[in-house]
C-alpha atoms as a PDB file:
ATOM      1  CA  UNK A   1     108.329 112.366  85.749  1.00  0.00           C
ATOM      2  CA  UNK A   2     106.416 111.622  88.859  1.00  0.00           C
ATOM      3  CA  UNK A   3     103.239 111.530  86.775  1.00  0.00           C
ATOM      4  CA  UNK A   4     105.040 108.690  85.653  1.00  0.00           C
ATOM      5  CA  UNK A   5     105.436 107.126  88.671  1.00  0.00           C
ATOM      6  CA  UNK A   6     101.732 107.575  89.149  1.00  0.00           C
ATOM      7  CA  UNK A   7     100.507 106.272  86.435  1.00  0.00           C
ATOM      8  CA  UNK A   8     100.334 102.764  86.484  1.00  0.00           C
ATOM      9  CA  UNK A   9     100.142 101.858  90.170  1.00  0.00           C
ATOM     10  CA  UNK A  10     100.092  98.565  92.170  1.00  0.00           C
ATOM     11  CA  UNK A  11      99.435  97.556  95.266  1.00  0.00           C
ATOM     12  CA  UNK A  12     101.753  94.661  97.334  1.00  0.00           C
ATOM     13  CA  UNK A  13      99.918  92.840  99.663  1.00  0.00           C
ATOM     14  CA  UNK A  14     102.205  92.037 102.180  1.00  0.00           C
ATOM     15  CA  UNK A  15     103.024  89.893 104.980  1.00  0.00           C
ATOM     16  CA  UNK A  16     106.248  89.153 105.742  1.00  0.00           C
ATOM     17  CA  UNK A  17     109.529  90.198 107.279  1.00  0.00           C
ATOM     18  CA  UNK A  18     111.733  92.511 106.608  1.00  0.00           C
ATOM     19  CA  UNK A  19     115.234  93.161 107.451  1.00  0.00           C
ATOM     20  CA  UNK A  20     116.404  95.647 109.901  1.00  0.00           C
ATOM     21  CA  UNK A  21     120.152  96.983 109.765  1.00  0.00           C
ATOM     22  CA  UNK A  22     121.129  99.608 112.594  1.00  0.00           C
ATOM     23  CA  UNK A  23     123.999 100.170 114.540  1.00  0.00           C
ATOM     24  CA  UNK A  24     125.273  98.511 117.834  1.00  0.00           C
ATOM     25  CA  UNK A  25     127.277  96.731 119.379  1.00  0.00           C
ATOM     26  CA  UNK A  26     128.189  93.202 120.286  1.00  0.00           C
ATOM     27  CA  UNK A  27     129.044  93.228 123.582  1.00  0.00           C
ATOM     28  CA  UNK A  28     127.063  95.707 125.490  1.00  0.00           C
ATOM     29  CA  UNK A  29     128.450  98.812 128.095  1.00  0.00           C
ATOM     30  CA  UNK A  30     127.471 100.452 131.174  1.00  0.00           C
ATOM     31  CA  UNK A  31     125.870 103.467 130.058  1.00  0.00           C
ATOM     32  CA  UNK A  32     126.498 104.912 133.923  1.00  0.00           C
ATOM     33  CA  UNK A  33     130.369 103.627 133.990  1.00  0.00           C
ATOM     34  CA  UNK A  34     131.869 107.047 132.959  1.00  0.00           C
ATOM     35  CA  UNK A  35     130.144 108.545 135.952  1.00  0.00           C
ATOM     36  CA  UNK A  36     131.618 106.331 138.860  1.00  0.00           C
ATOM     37  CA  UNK A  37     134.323 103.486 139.370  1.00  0.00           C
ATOM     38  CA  UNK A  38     131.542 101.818 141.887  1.00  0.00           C
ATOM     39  CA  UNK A  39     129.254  99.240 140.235  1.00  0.00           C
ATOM     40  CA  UNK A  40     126.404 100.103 142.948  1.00  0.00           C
ATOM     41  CA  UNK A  41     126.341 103.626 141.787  1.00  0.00           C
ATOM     42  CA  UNK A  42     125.351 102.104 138.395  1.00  0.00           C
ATOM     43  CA  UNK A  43     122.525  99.846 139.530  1.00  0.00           C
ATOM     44  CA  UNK A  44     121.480 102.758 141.433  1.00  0.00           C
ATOM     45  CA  UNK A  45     121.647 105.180 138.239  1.00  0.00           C
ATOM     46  CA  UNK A  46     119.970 102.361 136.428  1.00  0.00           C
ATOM     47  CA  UNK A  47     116.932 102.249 138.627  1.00  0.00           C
ATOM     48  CA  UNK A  48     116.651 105.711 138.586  1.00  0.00           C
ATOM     49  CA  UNK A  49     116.161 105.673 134.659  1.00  0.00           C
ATOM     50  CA  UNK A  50     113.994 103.140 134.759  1.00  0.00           C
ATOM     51  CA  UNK A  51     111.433 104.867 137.364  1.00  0.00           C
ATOM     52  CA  UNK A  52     111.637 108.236 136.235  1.00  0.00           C
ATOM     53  CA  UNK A  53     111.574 108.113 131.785  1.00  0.00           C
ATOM     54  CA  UNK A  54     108.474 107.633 130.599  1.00  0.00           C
ATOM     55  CA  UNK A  55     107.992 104.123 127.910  1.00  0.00           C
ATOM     56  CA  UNK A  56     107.371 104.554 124.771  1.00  0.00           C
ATOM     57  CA  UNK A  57     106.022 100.973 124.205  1.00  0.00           C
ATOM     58  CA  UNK A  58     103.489  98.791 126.274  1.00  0.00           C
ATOM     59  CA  UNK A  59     102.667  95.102 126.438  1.00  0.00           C
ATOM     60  CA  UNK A  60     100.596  92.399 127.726  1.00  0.00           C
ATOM     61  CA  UNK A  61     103.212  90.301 128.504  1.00  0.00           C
ATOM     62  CA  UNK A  62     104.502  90.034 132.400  1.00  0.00           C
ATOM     63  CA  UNK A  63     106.323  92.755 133.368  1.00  0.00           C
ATOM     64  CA  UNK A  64     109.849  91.502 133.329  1.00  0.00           C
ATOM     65  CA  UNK A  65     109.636  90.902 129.628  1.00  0.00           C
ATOM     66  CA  UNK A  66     108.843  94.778 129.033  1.00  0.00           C
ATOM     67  CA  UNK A  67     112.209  96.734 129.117  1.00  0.00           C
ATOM     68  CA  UNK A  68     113.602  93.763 126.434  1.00  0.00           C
ATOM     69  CA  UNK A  69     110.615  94.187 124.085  1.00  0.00           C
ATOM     70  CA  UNK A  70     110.508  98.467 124.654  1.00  0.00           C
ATOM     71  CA  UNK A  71     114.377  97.899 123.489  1.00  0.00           C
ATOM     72  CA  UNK A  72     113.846  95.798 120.074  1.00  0.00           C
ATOM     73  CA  UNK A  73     110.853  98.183 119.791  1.00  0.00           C
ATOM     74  CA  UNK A  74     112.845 101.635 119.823  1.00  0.00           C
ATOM     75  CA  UNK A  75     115.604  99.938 118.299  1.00  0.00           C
ATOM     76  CA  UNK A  76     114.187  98.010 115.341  1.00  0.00           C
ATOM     77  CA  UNK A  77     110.908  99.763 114.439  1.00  0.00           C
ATOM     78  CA  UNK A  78     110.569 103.414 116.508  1.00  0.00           C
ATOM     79  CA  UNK A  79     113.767 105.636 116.149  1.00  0.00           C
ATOM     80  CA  UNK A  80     113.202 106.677 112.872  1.00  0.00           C
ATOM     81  CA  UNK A  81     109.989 108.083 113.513  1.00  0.00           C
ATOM     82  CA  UNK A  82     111.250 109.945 116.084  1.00  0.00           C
ATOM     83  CA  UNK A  83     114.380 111.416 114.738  1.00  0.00           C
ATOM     84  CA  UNK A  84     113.558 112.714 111.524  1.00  0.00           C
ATOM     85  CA  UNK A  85     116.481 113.112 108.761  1.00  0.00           C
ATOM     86  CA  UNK A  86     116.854 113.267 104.751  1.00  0.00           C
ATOM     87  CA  UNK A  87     117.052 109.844 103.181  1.00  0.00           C
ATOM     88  CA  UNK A  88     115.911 108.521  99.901  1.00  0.00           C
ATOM     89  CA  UNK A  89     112.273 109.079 100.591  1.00  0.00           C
ATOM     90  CA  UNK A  90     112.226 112.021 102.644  1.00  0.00           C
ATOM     91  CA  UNK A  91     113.448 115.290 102.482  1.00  0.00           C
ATOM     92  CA  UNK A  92     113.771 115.348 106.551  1.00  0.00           C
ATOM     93  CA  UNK A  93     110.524 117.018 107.378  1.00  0.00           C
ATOM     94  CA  UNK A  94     108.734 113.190 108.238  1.00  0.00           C
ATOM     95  CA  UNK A  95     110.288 110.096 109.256  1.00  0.00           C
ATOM     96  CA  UNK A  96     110.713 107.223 107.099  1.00  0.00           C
ATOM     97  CA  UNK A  97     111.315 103.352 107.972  1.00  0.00           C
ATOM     98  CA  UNK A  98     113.648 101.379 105.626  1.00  0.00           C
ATOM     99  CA  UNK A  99     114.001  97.503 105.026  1.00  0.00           C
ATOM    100  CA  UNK A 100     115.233  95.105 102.984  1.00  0.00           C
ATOM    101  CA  UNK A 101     114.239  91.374 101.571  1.00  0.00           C
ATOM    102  CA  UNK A 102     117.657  89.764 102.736  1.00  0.00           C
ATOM    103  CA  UNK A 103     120.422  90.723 104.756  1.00  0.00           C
ATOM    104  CA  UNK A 104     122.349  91.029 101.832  1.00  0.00           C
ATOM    105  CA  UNK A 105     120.495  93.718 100.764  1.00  0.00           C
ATOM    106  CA  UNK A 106     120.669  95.814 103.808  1.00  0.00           C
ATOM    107  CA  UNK A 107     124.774  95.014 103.871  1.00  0.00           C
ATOM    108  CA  UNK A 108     124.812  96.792 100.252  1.00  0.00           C
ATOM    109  CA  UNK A 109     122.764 100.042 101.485  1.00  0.00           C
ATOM    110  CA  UNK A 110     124.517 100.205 104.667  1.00  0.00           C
ATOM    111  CA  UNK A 111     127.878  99.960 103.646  1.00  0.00           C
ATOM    112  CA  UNK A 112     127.694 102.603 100.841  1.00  0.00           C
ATOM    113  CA  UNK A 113     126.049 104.933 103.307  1.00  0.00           C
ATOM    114  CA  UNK A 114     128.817 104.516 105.575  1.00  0.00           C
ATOM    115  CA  UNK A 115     131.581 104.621 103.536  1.00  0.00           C
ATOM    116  CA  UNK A 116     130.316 107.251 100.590  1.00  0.00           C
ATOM    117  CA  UNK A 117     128.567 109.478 103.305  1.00  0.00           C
ATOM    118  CA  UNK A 118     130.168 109.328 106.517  1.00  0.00           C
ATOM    119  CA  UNK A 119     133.666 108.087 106.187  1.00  0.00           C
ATOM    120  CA  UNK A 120     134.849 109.725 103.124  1.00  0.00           C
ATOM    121  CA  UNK A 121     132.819 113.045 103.772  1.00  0.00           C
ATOM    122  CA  UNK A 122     134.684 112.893 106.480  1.00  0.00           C
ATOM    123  CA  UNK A 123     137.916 112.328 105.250  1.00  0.00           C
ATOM    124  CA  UNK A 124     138.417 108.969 107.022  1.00  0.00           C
ATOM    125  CA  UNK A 125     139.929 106.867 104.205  1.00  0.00           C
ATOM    126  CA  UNK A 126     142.384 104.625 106.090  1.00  0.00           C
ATOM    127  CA  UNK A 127     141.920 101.382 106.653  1.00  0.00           C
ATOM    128  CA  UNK A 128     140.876  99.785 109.294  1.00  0.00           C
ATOM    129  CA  UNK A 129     138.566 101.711 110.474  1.00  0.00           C
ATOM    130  CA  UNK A 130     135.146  99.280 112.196  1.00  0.00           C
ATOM    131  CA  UNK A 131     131.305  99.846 112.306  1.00  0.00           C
ATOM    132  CA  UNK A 132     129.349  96.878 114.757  1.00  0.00           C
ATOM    133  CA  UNK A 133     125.747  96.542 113.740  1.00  0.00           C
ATOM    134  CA  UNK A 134     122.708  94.464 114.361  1.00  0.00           C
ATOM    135  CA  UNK A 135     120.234  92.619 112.142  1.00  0.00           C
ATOM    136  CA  UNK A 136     116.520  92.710 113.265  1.00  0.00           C
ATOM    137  CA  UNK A 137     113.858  90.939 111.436  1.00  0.00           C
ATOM    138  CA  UNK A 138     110.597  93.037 111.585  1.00  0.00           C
ATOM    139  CA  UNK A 139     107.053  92.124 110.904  1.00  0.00           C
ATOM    140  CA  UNK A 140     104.966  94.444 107.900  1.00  0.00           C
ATOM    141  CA  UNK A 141     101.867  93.524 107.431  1.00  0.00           C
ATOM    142  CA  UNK A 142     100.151  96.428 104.320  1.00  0.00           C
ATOM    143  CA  UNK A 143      99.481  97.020 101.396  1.00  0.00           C
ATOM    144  CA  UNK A 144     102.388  98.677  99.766  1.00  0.00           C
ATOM    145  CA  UNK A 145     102.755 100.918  96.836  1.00  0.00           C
ATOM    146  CA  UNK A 146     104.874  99.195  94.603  1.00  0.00           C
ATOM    147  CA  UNK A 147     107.126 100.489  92.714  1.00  0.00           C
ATOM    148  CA  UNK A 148     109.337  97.665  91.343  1.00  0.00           C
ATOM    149  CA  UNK A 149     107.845  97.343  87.963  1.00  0.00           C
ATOM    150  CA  UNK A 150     108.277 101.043  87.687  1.00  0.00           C
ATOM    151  CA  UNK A 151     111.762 101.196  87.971  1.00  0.00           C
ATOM    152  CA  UNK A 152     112.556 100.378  84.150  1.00  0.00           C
ATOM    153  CA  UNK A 153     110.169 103.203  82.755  1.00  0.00           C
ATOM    154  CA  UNK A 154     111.727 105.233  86.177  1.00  0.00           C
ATOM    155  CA  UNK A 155     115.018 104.677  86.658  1.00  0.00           C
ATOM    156  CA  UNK A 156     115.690 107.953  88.622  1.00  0.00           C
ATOM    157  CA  UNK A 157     113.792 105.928  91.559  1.00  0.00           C
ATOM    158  CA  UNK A 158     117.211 104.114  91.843  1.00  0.00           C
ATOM    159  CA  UNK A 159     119.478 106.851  90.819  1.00  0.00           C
ATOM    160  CA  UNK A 160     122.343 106.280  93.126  1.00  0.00           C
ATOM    161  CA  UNK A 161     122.575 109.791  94.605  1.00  0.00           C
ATOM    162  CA  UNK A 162     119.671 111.961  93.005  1.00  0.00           C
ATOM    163  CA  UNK A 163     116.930 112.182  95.605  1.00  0.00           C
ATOM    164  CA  UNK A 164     115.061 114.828  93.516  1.00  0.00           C
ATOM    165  CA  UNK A 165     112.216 112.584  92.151  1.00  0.00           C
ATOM    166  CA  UNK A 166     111.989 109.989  95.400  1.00  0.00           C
ATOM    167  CA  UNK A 167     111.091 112.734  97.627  1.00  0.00           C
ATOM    168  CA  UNK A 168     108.384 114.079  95.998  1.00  0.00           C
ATOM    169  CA  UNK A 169     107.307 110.416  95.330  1.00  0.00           C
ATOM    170  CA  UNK A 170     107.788 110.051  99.274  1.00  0.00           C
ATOM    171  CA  UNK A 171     105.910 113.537  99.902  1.00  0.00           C
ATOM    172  CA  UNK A 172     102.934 112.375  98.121  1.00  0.00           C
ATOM    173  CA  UNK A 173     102.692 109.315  99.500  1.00  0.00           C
ATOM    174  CA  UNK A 174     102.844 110.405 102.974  1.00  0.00           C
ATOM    175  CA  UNK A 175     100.631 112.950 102.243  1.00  0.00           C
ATOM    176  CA  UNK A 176      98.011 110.625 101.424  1.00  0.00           C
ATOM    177  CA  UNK A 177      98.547 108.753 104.367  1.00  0.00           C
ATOM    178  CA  UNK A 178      99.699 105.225 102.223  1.00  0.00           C
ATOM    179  CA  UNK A 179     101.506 103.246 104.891  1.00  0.00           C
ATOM    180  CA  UNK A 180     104.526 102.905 102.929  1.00  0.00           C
ATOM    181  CA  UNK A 181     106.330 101.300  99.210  1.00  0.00           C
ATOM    182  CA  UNK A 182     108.531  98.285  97.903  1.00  0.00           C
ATOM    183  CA  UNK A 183     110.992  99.157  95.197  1.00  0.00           C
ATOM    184  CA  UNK A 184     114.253  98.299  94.310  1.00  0.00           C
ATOM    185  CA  UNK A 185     117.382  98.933  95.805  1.00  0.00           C
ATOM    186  CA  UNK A 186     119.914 101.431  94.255  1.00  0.00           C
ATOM    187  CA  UNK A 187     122.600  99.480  95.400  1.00  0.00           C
ATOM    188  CA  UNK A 188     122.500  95.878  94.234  1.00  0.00           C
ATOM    189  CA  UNK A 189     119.552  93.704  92.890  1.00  0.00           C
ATOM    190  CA  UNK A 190     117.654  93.444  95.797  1.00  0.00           C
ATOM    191  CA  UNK A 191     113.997  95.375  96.933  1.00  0.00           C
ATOM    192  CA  UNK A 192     114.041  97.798  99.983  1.00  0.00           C
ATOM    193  CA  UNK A 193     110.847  98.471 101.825  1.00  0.00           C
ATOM    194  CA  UNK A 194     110.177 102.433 102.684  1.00  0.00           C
ATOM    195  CA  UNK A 195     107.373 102.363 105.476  1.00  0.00           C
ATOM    196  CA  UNK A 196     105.794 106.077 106.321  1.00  0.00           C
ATOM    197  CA  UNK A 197     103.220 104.765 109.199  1.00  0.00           C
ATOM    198  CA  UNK A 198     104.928 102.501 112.417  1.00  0.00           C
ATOM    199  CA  UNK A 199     101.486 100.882 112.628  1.00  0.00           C
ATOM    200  CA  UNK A 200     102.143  98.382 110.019  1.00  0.00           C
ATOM    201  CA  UNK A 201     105.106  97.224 111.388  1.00  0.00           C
ATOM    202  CA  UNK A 202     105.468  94.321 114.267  1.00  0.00           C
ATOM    203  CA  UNK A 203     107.390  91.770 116.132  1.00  0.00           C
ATOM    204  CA  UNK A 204     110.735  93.128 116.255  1.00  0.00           C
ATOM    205  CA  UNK A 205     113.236  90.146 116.635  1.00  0.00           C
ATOM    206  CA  UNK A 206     117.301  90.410 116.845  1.00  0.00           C
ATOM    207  CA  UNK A 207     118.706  88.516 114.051  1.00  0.00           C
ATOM    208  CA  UNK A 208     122.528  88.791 114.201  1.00  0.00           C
ATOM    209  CA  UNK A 209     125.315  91.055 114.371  1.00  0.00           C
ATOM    210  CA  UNK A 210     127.795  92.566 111.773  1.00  0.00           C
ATOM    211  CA  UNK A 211     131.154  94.367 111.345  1.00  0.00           C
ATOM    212  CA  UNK A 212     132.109  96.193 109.021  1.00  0.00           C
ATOM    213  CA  UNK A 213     136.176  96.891 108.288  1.00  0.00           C
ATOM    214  CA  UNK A 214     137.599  99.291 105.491  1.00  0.00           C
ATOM    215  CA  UNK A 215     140.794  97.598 104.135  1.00  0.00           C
ATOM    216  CA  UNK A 216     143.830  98.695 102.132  1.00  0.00           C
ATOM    217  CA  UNK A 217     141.999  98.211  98.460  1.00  0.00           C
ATOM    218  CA  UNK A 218     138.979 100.503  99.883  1.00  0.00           C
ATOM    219  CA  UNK A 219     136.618  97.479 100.014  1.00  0.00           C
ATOM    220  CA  UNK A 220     134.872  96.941 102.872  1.00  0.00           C
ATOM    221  CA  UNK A 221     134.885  93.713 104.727  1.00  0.00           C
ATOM    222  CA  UNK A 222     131.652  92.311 106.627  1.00  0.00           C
ATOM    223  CA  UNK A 223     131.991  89.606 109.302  1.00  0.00           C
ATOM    224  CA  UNK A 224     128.724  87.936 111.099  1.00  0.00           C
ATOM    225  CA  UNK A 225     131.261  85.720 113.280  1.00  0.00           C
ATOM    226  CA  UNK A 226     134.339  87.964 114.839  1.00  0.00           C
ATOM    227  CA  UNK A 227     137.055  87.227 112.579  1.00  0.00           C
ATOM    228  CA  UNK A 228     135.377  85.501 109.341  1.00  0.00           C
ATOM    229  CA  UNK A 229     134.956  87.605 106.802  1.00  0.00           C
ATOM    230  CA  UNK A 230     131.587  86.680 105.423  1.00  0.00           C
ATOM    231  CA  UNK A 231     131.251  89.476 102.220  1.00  0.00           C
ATOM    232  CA  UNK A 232     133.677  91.514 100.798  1.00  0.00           C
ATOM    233  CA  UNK A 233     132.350  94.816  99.016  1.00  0.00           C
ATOM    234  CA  UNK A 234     134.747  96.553  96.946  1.00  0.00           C
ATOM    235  CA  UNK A 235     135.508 100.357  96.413  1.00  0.00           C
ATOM    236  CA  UNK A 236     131.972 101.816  95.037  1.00  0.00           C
ATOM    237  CA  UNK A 237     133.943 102.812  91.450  1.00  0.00           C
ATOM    238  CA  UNK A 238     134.063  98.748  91.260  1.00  0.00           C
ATOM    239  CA  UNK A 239     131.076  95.747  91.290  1.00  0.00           C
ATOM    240  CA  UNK A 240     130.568  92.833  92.199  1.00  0.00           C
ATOM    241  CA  UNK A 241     130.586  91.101  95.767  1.00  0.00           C
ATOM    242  CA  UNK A 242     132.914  88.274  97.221  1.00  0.00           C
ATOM    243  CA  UNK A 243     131.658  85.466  99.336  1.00  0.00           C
ATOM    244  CA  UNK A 244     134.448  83.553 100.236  1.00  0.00           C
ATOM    245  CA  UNK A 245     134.112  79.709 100.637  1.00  0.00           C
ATOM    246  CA  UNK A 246     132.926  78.639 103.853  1.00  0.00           C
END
């Protein structure tokens, strides 16, 4: 099958943005407030951080804009890189990248992660239950494998739980030292970008925030402003999407 995959290829030349969806928070905490009731023993823990771990990003700009841009930087484009685990294009042993073309997209990936792979493995079924996460739009600029018109003669690239043939496709093409592939998602009609090398991504910029809330039918609501549900996504033996008016 993968010979397949190989056959035919094409390139995407692309420059564009992509769409980031991780986990936060809205409103942020005190990392230090668990350690003392005295807000100077924070700023004082605070400083200490910041003069003693070492940055993983550096930039031109004045030094007061650093710590916000090393933040979007580990947040948005870094982490994965540095903590390697199994996904669709890697078996764990390298770290992978993964966008979308539209917030949409990344709602319909995220939210059957969450609730097919965390929640119910974990036998959290009640409703309820909320996720907060943040949108960041992220600059790739490279030449892509891509693998959308491959799909059709493919379709185990998209298979909704099968990783068998996607991680050798991701082995190879890391491997090789491609920077990464477009293809489609296995979740809805949208494409998902898989990036192997952090070079080729840039300009990390926060977007929005989401949360998510399981409900009594097993859907999953999604709000962008606190208490407006924005999409609905229904339990993943259903299809289909609500947007409610408005």
């Amino acid at each position: 099958m993968i010979d397949t995959v190989f056959a035919d290829l094409r390139l995407a030349e692309t420059h564009a943005d992509a769409y980031r969806n991780i986990v936060s928070i809205r409103v942020s905490q005190d990392v230090f407030d668990d350690l003392s009731d005295d807000p100077e023993d924070w700023s004082a823990a605070i400083k200490l951080e910041l003069a003693t771990k070492s940055r993983a990003f550096s930039s031109p700009e004045p030094v007061i804009h650093r710590p916000f841009e090393e933040a979007h930087w580990n947040d948005a484009i870094d982490y994965p890189f540095k903590h390697w685990m199994r996904s669709r294009y890697s078996d764990g042993s390298f770290g992978v990248w993964y966008g979308a073309d539209s917030v949409e997209t990344t709602v319909y990936e995220t939210v059957y992660h969450w609730r097919e792979g965390f929640l119910r493995d974990a036998g959290f079924t009640q409703p309820g239950i909320r996720i907060e996460r943040k949108i960041y739009l992220v600059r790739c600029d490279a030449a892509l494998i891509d693998l959308r018109p491959t799909v059709t003669a493919c379709p185990a690239l998209v298979d909704p739980d099968d990783y068998t043939l996607t991680h050798q496709v991701g082995a190879k093409l890391h491997r090789e030292g491609h920077p990464g592939l477009l293809s489609r998602s296995a979740r809805c009609s949208g494409d998902v970008y898989a990036v192997f090398n952090p070079r080729v991504l840039s300009d990390p910029r926060q977007l929005c925030f989401l949360t998510y809330t399981t409900t009594d039918a097993g859907s999953v609501t999604v709000e962008r402003q606190p208490g407006t549900v924005w999409l609905e996504l229904p339990d993943a033996s259903e299809s289909g999407v609500t947007v409610p008016a408005g």
